[in-house]
PDB file of N, CA and C in Angstrom:
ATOM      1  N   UNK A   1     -29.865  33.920 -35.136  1.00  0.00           N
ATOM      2  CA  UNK A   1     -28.897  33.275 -34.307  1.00  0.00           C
ATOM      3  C   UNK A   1     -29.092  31.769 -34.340  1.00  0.00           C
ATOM      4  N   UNK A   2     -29.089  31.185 -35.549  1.00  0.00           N
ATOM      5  CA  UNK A   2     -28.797  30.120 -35.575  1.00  0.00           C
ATOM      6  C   UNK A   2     -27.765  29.299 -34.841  1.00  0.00           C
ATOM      7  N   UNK A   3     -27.736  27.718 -34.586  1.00  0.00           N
ATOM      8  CA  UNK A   3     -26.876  27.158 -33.554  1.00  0.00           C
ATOM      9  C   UNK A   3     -26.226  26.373 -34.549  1.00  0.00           C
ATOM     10  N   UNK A   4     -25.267  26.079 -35.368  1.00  0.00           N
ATOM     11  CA  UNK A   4     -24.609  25.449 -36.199  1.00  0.00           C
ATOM     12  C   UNK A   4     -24.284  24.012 -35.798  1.00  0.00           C
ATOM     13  N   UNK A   5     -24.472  22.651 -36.552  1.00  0.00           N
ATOM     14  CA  UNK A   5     -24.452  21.145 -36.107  1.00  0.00           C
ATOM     15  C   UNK A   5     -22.886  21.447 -35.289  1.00  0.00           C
ATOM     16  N   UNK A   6     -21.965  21.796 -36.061  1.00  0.00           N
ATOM     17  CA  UNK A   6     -20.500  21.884 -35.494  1.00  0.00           C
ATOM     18  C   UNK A   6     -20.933  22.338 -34.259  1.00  0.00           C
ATOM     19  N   UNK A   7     -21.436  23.200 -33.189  1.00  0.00           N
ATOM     20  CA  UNK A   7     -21.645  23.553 -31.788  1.00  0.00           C
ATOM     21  C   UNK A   7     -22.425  22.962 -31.300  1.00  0.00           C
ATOM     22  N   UNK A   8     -23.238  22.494 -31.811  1.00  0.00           N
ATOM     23  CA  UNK A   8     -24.205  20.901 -30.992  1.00  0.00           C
ATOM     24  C   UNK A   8     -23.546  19.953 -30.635  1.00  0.00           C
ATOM     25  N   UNK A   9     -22.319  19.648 -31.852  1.00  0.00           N
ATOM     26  CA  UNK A   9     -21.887  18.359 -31.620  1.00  0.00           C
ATOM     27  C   UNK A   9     -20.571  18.531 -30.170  1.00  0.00           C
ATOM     28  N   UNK A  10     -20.294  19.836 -30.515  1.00  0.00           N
ATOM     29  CA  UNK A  10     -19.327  20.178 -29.229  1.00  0.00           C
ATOM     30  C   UNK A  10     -20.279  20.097 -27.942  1.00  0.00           C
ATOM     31  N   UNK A  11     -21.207  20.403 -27.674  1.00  0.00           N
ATOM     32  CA  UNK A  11     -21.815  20.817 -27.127  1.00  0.00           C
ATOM     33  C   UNK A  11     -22.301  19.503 -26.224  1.00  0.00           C
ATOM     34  N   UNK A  12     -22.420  18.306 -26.948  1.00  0.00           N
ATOM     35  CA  UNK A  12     -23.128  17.066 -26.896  1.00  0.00           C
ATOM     36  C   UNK A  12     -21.596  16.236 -26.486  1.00  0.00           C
ATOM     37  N   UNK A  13     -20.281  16.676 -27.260  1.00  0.00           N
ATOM     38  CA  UNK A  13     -19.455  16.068 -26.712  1.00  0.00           C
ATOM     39  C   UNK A  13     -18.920  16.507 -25.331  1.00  0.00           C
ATOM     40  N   UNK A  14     -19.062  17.553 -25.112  1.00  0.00           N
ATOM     41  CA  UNK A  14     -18.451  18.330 -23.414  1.00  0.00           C
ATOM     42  C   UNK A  14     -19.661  17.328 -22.671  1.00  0.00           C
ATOM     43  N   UNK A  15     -20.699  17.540 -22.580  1.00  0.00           N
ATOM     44  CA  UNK A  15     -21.379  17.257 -22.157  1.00  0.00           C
ATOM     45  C   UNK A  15     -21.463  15.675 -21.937  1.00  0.00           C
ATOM     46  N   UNK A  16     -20.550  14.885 -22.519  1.00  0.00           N
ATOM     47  CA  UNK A  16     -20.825  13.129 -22.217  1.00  0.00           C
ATOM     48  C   UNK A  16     -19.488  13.513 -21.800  1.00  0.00           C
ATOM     49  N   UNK A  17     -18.301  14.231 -22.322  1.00  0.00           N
ATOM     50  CA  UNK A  17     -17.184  14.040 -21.305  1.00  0.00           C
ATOM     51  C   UNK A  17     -17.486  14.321 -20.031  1.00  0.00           C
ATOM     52  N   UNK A  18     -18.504  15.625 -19.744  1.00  0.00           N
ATOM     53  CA  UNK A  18     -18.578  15.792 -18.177  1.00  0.00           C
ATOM     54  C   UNK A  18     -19.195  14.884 -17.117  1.00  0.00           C
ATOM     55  N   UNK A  19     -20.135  13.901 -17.942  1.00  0.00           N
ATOM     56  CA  UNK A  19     -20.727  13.112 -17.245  1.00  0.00           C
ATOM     57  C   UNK A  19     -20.265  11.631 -17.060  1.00  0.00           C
ATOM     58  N   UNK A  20     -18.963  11.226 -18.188  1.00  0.00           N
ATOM     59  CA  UNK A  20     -18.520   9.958 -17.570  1.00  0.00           C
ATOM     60  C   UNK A  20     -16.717  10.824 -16.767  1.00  0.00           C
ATOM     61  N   UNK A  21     -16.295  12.056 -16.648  1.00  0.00           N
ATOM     62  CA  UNK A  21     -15.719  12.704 -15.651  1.00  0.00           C
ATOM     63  C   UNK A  21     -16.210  12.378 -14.008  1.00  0.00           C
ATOM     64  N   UNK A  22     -17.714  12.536 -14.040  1.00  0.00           N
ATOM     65  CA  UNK A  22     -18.583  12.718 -12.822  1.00  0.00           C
ATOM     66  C   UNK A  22     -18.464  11.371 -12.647  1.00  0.00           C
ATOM     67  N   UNK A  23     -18.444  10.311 -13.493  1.00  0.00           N
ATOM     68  CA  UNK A  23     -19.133   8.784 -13.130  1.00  0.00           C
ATOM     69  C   UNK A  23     -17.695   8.441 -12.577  1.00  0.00           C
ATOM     70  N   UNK A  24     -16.550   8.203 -13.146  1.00  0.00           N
ATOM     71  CA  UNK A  24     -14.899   8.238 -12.683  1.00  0.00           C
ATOM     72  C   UNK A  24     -15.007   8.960 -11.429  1.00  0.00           C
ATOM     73  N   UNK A  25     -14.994   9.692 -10.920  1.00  0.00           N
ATOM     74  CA  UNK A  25     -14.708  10.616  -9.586  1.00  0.00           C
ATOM     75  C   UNK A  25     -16.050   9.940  -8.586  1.00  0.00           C
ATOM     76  N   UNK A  26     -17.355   9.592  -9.115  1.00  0.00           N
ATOM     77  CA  UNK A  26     -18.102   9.112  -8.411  1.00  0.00           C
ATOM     78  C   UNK A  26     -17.611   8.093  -7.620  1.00  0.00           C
ATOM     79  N   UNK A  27     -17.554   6.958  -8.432  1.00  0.00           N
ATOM     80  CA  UNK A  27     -16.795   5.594  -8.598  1.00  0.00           C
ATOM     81  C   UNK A  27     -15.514   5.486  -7.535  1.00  0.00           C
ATOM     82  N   UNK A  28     -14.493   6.426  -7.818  1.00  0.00           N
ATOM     83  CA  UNK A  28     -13.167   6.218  -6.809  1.00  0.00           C
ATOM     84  C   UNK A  28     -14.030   7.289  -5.678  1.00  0.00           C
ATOM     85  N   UNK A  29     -14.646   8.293  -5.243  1.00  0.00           N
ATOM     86  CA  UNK A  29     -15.204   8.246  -4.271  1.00  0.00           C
ATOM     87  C   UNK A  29     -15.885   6.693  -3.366  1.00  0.00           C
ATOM     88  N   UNK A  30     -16.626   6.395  -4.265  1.00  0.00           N
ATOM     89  CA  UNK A  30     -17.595   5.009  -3.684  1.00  0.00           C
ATOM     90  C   UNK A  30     -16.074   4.275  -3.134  1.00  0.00           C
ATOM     91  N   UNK A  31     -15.064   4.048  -3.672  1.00  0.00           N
ATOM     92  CA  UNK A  31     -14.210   3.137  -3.442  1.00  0.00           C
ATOM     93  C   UNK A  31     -13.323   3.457  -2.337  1.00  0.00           C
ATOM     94  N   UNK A  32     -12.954   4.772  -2.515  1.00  0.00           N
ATOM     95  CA  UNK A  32     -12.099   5.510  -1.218  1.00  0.00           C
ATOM     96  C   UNK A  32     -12.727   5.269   0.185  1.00  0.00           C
ATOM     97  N   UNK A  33     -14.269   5.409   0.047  1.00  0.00           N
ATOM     98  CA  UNK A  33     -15.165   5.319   1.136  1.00  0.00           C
ATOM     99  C   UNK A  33     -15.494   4.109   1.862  1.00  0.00           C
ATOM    100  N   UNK A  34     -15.523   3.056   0.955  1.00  0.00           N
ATOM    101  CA  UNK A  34     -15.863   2.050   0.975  1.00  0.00           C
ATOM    102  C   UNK A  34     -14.231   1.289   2.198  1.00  0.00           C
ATOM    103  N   UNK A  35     -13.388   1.916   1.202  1.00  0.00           N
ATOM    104  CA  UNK A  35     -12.071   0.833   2.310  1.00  0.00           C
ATOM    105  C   UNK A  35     -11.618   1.479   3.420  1.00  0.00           C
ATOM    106  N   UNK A  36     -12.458   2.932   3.230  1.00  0.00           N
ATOM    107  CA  UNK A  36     -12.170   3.975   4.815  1.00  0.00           C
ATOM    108  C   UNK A  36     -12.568   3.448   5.722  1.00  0.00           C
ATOM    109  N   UNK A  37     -14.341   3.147   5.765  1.00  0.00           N
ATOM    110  CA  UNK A  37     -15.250   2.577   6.719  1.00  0.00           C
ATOM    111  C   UNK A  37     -15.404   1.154   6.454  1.00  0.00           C
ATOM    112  N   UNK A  38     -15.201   0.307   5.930  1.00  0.00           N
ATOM    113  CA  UNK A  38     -15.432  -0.876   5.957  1.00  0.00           C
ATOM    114  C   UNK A  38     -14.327  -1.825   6.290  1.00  0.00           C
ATOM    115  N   UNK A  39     -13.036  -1.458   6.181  1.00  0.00           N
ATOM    116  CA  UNK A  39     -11.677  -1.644   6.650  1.00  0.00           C
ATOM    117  C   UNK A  39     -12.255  -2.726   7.910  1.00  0.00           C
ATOM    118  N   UNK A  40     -11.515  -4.100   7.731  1.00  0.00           N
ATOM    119  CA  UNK A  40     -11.789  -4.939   8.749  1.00  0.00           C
ATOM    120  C   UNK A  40     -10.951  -4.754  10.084  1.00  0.00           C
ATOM    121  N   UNK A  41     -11.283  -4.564  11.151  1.00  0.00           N
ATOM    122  CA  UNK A  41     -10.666  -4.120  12.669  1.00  0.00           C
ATOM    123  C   UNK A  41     -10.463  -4.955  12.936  1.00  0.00           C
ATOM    124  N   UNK A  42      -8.948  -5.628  13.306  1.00  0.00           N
ATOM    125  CA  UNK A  42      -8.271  -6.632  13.734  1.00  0.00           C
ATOM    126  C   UNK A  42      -8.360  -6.234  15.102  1.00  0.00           C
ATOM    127  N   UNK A  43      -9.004  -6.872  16.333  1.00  0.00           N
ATOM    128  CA  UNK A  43      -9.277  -6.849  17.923  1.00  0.00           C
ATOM    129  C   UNK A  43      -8.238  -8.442  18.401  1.00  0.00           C
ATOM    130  N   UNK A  44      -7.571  -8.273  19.142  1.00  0.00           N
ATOM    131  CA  UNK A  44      -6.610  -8.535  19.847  1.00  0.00           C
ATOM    132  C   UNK A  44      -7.532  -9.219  21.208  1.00  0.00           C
ATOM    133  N   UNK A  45      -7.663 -10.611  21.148  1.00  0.00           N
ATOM    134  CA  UNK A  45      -8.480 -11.292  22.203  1.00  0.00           C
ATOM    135  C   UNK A  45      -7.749 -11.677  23.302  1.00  0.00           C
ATOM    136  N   UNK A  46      -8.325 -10.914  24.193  1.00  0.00           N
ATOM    137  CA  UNK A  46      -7.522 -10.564  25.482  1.00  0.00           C
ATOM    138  C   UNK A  46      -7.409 -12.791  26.011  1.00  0.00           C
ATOM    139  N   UNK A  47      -7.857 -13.436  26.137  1.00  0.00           N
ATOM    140  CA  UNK A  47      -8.128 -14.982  26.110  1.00  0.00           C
ATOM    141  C   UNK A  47      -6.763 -15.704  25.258  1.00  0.00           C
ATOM    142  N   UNK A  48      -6.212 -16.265  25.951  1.00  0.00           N
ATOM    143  CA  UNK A  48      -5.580 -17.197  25.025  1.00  0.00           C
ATOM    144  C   UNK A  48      -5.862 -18.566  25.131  1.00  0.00           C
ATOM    145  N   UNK A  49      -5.606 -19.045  23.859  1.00  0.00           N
ATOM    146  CA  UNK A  49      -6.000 -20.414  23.452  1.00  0.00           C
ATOM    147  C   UNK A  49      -5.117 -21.775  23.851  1.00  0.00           C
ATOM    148  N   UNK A  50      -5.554 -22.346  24.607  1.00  0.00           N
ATOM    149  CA  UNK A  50      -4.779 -23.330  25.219  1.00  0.00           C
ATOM    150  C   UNK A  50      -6.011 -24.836  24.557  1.00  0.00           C
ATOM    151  N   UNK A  51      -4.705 -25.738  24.591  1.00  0.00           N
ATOM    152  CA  UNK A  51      -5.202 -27.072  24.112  1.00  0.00           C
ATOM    153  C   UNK A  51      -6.024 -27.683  25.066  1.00  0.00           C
ATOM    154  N   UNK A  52      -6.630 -28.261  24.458  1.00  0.00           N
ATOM    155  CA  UNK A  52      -7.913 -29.092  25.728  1.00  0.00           C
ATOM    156  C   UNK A  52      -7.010 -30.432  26.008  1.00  0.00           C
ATOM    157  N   UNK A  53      -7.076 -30.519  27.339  1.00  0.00           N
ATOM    158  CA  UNK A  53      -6.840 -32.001  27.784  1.00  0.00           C
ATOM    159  C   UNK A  53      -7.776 -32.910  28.329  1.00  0.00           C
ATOM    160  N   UNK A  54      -7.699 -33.790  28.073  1.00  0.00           N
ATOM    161  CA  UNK A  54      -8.937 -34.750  28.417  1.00  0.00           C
ATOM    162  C   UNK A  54      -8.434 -35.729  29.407  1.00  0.00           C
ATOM    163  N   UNK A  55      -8.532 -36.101  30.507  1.00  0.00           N
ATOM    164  CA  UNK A  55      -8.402 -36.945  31.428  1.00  0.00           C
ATOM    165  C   UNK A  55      -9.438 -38.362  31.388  1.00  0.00           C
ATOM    166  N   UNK A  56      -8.896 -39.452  30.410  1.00  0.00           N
ATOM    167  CA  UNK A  56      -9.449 -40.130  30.163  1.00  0.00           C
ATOM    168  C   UNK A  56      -9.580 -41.206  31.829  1.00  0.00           C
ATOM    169  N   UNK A  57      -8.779 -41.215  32.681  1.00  0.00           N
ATOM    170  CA  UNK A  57      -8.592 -41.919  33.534  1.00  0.00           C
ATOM    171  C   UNK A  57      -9.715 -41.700  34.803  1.00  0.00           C
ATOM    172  N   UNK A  58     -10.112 -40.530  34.237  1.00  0.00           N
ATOM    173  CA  UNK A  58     -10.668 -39.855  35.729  1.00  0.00           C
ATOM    174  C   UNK A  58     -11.882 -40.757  35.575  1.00  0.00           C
ATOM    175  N   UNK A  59     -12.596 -41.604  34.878  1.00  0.00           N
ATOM    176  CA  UNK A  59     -13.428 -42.862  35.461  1.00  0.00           C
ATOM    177  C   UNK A  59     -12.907 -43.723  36.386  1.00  0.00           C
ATOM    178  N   UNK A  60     -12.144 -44.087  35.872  1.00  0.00           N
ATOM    179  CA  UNK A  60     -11.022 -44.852  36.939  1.00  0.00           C
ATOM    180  C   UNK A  60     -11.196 -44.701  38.414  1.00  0.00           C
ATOM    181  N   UNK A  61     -10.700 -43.503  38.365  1.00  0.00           N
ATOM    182  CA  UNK A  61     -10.648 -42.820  39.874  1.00  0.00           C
ATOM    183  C   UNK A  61     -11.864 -42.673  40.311  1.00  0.00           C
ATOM    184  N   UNK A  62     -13.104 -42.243  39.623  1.00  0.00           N
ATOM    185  CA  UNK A  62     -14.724 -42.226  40.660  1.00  0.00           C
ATOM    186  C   UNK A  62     -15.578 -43.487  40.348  1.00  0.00           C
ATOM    187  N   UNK A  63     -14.814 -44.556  40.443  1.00  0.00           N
ATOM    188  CA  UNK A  63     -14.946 -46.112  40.125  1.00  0.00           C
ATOM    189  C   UNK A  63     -16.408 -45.924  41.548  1.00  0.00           C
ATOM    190  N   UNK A  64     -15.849 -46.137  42.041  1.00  0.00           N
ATOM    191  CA  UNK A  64     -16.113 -46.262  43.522  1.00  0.00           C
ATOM    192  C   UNK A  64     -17.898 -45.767  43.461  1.00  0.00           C
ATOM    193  N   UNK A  65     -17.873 -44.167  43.185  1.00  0.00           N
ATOM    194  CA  UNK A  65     -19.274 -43.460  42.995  1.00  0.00           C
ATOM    195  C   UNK A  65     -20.064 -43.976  42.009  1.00  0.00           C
ATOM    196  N   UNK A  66     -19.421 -44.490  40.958  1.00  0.00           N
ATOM    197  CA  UNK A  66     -20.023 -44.801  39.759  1.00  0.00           C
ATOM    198  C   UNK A  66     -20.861 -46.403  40.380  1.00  0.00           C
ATOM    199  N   UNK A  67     -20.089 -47.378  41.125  1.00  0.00           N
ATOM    200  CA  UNK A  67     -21.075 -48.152  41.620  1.00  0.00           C
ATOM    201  C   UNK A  67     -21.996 -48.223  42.467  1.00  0.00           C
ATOM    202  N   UNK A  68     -22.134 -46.859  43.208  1.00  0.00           N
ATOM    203  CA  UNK A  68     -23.325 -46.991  44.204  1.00  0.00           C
ATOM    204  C   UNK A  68     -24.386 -46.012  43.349  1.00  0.00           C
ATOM    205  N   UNK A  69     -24.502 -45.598  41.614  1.00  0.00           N
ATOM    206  CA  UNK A  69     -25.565 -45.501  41.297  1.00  0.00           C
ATOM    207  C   UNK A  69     -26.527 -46.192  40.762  1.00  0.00           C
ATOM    208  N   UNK A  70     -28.131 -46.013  41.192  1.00  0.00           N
ATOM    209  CA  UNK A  70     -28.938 -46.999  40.315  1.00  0.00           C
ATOM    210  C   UNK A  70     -29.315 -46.640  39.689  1.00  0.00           C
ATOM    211  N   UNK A  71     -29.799 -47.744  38.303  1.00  0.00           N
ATOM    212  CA  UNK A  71     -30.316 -47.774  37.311  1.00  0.00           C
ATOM    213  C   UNK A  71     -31.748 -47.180  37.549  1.00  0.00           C
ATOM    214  N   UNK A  72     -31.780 -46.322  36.679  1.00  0.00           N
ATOM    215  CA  UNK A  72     -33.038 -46.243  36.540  1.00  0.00           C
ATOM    216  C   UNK A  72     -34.490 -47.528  36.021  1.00  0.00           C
ATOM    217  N   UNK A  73     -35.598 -47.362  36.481  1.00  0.00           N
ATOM    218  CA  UNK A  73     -36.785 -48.537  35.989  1.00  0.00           C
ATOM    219  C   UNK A  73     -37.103 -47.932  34.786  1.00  0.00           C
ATOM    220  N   UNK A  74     -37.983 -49.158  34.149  1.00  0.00           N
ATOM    221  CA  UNK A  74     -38.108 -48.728  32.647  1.00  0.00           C
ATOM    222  C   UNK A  74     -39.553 -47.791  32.994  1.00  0.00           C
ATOM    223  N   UNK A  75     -39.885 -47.629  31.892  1.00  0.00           N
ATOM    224  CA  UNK A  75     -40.952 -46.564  31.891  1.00  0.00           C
ATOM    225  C   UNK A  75     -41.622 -47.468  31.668  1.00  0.00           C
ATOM    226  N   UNK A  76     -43.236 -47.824  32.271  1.00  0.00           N
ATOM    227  CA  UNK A  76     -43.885 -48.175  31.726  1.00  0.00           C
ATOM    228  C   UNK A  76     -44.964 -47.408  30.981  1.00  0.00           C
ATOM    229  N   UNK A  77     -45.454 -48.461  30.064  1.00  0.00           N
ATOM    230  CA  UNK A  77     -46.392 -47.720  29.318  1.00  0.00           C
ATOM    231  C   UNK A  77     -47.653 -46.890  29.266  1.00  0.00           C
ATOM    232  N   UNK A  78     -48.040 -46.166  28.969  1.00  0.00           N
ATOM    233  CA  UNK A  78     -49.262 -45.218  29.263  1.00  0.00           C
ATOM    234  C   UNK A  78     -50.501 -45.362  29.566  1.00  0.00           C
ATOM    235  N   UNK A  79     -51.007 -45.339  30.626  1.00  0.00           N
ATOM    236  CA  UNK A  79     -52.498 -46.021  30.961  1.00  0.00           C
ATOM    237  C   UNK A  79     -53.442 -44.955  31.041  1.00  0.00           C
ATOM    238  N   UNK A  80     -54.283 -45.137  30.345  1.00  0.00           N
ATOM    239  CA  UNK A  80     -55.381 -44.271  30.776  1.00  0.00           C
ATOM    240  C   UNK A  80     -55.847 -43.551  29.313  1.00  0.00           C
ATOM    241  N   UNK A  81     -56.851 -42.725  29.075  1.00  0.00           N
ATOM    242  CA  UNK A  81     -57.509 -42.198  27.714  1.00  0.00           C
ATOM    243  C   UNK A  81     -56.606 -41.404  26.955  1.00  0.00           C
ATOM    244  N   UNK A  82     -56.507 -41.624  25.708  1.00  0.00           N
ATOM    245  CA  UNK A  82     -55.584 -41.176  25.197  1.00  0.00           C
ATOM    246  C   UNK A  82     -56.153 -39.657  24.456  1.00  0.00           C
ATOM    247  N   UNK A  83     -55.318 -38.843  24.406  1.00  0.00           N
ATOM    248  CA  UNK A  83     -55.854 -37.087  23.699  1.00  0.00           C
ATOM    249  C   UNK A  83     -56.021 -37.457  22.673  1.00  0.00           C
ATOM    250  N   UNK A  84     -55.968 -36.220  21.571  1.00  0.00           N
ATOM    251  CA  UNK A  84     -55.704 -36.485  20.250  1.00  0.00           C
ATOM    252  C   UNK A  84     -54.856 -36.831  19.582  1.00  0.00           C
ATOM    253  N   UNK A  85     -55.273 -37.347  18.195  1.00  0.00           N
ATOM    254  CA  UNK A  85     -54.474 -37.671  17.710  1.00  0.00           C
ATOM    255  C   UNK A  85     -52.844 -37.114  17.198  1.00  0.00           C
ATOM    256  N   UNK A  86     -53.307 -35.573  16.766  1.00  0.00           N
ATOM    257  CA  UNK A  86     -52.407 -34.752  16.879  1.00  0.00           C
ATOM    258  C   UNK A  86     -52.517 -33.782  17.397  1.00  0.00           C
ATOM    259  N   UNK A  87     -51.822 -33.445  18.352  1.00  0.00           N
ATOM    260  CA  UNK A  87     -52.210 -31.934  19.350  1.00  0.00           C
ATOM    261  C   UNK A  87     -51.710 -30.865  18.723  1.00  0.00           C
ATOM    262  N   UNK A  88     -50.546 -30.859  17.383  1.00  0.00           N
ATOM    263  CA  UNK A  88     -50.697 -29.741  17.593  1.00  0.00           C
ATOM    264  C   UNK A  88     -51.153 -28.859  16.147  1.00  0.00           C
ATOM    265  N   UNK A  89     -52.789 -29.520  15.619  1.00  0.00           N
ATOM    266  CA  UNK A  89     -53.128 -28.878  14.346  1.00  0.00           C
ATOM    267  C   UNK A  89     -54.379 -28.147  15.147  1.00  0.00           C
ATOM    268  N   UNK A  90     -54.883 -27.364  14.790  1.00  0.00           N
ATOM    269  CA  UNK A  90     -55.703 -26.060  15.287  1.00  0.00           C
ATOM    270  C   UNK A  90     -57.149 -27.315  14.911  1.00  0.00           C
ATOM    271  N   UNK A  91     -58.259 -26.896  16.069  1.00  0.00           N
ATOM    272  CA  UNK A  91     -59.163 -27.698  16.321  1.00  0.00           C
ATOM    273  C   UNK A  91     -59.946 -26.936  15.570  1.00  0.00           C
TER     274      UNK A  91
END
């Protein structure tokens, strides 16, 4: 019971048709799936968007508050022993 080249070669050709068959059907699976679940969900934002207005005047109007604040004093400078040089490299 010999196997004759002519039935190998059939044999070898079914056999790469069935497997780029499988790779095609794989493929549009992956793709069917892919735009089932990944499909972007357009959500409807309950908020609507209104333009910002800016009331440039409203200095104007707290004129008044704005002059009874004081300036802050300057900082003076640091007295006393100084730490390290850099605090924060591991001692």
């Amino acid at each position: 019971m010999a196997i004759s080249f002519g039935k190998i070669k059939k044999i070898e050709l079914k056999n790469y048709l069935i497997n780029v068959l499988l790779i095609i059907v794989l493929f549009g699976a992956i793709y069917l799936l892919r735009n089932r679940f990944l499909k972007e969900v357009l959500v409807e934002s309950p908020m609507t968007v209104r333009k910002a207005r800016v009331d440039f005047n409203s200095l104007e109007k707290q004129k008044s508050f704005l002059e009874k604040l004081i300036p802050y004093s300057e900082i003076p400078e640091f007295e006393g022993a100084k730490g390290r040089e850099n605090p924060f490299i591991p001692y």
